[in-house]
N, C-alpha and C. Protein backbone atom coordinates (compact mmCIF):
# COMPACT_ATOMS: atom_id res chain seq x y z
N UNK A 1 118.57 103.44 89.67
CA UNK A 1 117.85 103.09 90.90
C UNK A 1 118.23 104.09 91.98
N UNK A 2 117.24 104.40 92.44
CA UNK A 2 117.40 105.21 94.07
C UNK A 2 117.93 104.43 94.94
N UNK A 3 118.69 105.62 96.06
CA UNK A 3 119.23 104.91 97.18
C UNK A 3 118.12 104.92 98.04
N UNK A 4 118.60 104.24 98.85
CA UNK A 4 117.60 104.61 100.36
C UNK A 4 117.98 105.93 100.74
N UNK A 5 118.90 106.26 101.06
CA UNK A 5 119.23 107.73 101.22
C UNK A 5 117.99 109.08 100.71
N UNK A 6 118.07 108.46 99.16
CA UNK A 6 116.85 109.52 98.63
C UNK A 6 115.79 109.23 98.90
N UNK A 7 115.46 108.38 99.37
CA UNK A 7 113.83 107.79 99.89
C UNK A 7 113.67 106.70 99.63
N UNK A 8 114.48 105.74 99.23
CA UNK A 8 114.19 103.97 99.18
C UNK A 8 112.73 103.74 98.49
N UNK A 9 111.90 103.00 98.41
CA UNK A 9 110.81 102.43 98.17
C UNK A 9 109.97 103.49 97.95
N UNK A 10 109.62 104.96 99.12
CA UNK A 10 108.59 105.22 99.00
C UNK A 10 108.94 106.19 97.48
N UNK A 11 110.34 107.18 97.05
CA UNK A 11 110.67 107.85 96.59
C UNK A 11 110.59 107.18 95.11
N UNK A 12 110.29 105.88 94.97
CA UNK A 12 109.75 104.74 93.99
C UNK A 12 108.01 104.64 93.46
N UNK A 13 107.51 105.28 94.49
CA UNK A 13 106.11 104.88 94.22
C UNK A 13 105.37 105.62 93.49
N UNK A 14 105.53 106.81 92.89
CA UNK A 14 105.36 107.46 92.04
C UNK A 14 105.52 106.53 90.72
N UNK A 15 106.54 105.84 90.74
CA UNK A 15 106.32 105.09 89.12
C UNK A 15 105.69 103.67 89.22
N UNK A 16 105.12 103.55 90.61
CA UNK A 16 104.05 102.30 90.38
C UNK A 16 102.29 102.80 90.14
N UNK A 17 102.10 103.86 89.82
CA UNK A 17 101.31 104.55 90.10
C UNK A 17 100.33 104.92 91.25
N UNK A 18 101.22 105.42 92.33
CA UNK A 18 101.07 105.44 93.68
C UNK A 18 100.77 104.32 94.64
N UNK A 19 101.48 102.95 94.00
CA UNK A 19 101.72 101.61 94.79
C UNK A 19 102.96 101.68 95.44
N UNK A 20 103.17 100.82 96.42
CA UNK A 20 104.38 100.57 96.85
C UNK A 20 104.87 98.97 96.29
N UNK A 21 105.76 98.46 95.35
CA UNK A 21 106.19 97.33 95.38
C UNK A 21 106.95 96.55 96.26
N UNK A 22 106.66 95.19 97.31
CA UNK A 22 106.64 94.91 98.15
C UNK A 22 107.64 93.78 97.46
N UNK A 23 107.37 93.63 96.29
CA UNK A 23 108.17 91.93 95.18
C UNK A 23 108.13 92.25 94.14
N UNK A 24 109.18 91.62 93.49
CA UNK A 24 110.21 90.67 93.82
C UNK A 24 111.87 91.51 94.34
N UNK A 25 112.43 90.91 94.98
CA UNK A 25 113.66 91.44 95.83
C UNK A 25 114.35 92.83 94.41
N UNK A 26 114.66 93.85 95.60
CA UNK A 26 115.49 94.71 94.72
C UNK A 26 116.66 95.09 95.53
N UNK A 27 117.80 94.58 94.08
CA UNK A 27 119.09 94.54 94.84
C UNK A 27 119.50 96.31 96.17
N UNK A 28 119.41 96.11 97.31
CA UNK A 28 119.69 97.58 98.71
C UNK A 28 118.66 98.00 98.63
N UNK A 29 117.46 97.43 98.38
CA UNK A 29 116.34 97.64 99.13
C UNK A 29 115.76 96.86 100.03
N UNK A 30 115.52 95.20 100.12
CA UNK A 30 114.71 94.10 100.80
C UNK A 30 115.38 92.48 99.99
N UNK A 31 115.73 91.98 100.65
CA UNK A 31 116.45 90.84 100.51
C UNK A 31 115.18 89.47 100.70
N UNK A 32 113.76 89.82 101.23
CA UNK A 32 113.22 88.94 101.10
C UNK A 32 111.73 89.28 100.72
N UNK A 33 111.47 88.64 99.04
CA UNK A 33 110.36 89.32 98.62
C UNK A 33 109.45 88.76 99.00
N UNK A 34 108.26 88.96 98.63
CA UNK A 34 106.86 88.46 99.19
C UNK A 34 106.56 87.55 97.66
N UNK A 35 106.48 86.03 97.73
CA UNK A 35 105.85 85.04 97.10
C UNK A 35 104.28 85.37 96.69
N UNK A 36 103.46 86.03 97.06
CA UNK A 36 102.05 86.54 96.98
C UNK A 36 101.62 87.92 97.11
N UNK A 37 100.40 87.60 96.25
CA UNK A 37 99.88 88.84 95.92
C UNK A 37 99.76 89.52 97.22
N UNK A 38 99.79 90.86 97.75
CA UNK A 38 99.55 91.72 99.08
C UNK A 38 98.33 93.15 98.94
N UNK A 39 98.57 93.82 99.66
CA UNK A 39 98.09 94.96 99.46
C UNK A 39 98.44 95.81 101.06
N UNK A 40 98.29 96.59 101.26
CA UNK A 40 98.35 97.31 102.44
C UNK A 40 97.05 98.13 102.41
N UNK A 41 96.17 98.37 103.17
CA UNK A 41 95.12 99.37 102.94
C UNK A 41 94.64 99.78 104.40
N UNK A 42 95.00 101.36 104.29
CA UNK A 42 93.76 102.09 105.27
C UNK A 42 92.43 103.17 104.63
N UNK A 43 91.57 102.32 105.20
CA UNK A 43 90.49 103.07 104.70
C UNK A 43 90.04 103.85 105.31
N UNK A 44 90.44 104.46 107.00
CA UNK A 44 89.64 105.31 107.56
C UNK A 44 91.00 105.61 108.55
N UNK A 45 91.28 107.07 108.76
CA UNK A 45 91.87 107.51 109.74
C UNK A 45 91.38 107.38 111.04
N UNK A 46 91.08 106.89 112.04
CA UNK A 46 90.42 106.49 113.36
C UNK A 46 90.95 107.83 114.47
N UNK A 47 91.59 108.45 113.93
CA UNK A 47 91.89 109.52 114.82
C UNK A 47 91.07 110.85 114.36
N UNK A 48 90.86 110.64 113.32
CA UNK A 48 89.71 111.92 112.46
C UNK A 48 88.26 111.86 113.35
N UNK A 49 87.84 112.53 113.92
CA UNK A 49 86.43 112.08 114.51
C UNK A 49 85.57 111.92 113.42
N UNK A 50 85.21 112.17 112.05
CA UNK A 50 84.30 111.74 111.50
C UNK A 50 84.53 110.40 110.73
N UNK A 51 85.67 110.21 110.70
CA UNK A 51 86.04 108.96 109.82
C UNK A 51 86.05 107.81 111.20
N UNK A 52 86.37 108.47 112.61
CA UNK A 52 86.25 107.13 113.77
C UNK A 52 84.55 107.14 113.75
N UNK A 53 83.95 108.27 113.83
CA UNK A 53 82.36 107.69 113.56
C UNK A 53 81.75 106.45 111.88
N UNK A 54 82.71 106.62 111.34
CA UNK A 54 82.28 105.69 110.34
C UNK A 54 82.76 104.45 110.77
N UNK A 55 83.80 104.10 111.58
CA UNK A 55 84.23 102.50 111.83
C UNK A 55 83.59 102.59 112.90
N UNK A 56 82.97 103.53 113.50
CA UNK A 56 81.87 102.87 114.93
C UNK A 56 80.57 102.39 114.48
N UNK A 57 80.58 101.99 113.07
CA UNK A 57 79.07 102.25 112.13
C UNK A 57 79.41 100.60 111.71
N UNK A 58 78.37 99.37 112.08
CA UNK A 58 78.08 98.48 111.40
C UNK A 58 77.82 98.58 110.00
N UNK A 59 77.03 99.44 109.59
CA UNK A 59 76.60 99.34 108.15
C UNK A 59 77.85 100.07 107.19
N UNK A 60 78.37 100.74 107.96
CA UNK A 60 79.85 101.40 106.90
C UNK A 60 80.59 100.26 107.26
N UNK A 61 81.21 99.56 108.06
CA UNK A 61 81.99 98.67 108.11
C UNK A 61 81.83 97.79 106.92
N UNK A 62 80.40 97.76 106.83
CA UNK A 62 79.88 96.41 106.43
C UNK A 62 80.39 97.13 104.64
N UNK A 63 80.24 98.64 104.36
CA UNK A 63 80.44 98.76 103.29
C UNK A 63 81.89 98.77 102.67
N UNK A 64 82.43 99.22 103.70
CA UNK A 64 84.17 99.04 103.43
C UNK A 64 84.61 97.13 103.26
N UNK A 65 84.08 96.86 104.12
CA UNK A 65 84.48 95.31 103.89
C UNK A 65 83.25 94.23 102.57
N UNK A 66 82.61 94.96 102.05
CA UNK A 66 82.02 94.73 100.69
C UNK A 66 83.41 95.30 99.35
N UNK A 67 83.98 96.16 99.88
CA UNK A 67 84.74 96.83 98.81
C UNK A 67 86.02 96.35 98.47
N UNK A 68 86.22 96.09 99.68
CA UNK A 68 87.76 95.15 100.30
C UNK A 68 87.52 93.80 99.17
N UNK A 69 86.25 93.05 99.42
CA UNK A 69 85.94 91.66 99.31
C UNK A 69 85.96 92.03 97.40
N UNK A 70 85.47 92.78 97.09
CA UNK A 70 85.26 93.44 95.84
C UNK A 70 86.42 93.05 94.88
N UNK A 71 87.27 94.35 95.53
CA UNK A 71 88.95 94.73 94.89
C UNK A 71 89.50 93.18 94.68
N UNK A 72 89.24 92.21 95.76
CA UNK A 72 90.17 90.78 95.87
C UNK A 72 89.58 89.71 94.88
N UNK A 73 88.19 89.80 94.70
CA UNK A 73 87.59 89.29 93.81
C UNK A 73 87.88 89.59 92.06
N UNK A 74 87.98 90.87 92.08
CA UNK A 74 88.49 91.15 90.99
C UNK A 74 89.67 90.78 90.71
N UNK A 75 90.48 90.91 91.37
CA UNK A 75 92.26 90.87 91.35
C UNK A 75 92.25 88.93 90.90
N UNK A 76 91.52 88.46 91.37
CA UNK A 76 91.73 86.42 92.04
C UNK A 76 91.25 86.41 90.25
N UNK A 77 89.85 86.99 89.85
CA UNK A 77 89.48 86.91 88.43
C UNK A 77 90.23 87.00 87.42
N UNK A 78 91.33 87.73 87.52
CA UNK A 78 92.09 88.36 85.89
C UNK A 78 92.79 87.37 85.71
């Protein structure tokens, strides 16, 4: 196991296949795991001007949050 020193968690995510594992507790990393499924997600840099023109866009919103609804649907299915 890595220390935090060498990069803790993120220096880990390479062998989740570019996930970060959030659970179950790993002994000098996080003492309190997450009971449920998670995710972290950014889908648009808002500082990029073409990617802040896509979240100023109802109909892209509307498509990112079709995709979102998607991924969770699938995941709730298996």
């Amino acid at each position: 196991m890595r220390s935090r020193a060498a990069g803790g968690l993120a220096a880990l995510a390479g062998e989740y296949n570019h996930l970060l594992l959030l659970g179950p507790a790993m002994r000098g990393f996080f003492s309190t795991p997450a009971q449920m499924p998670g995710a972290v997600i950014e889908p648009l840099y808002v500082t990029d001007p073409f990617e802040g023109s896509i979240a100023d866009s109802v109909m892209d919103q509307q498509v990112i949050a079709s995709g979102i609804a998607s991924a969770i649907e699938r995941f709730v299915a298996r």
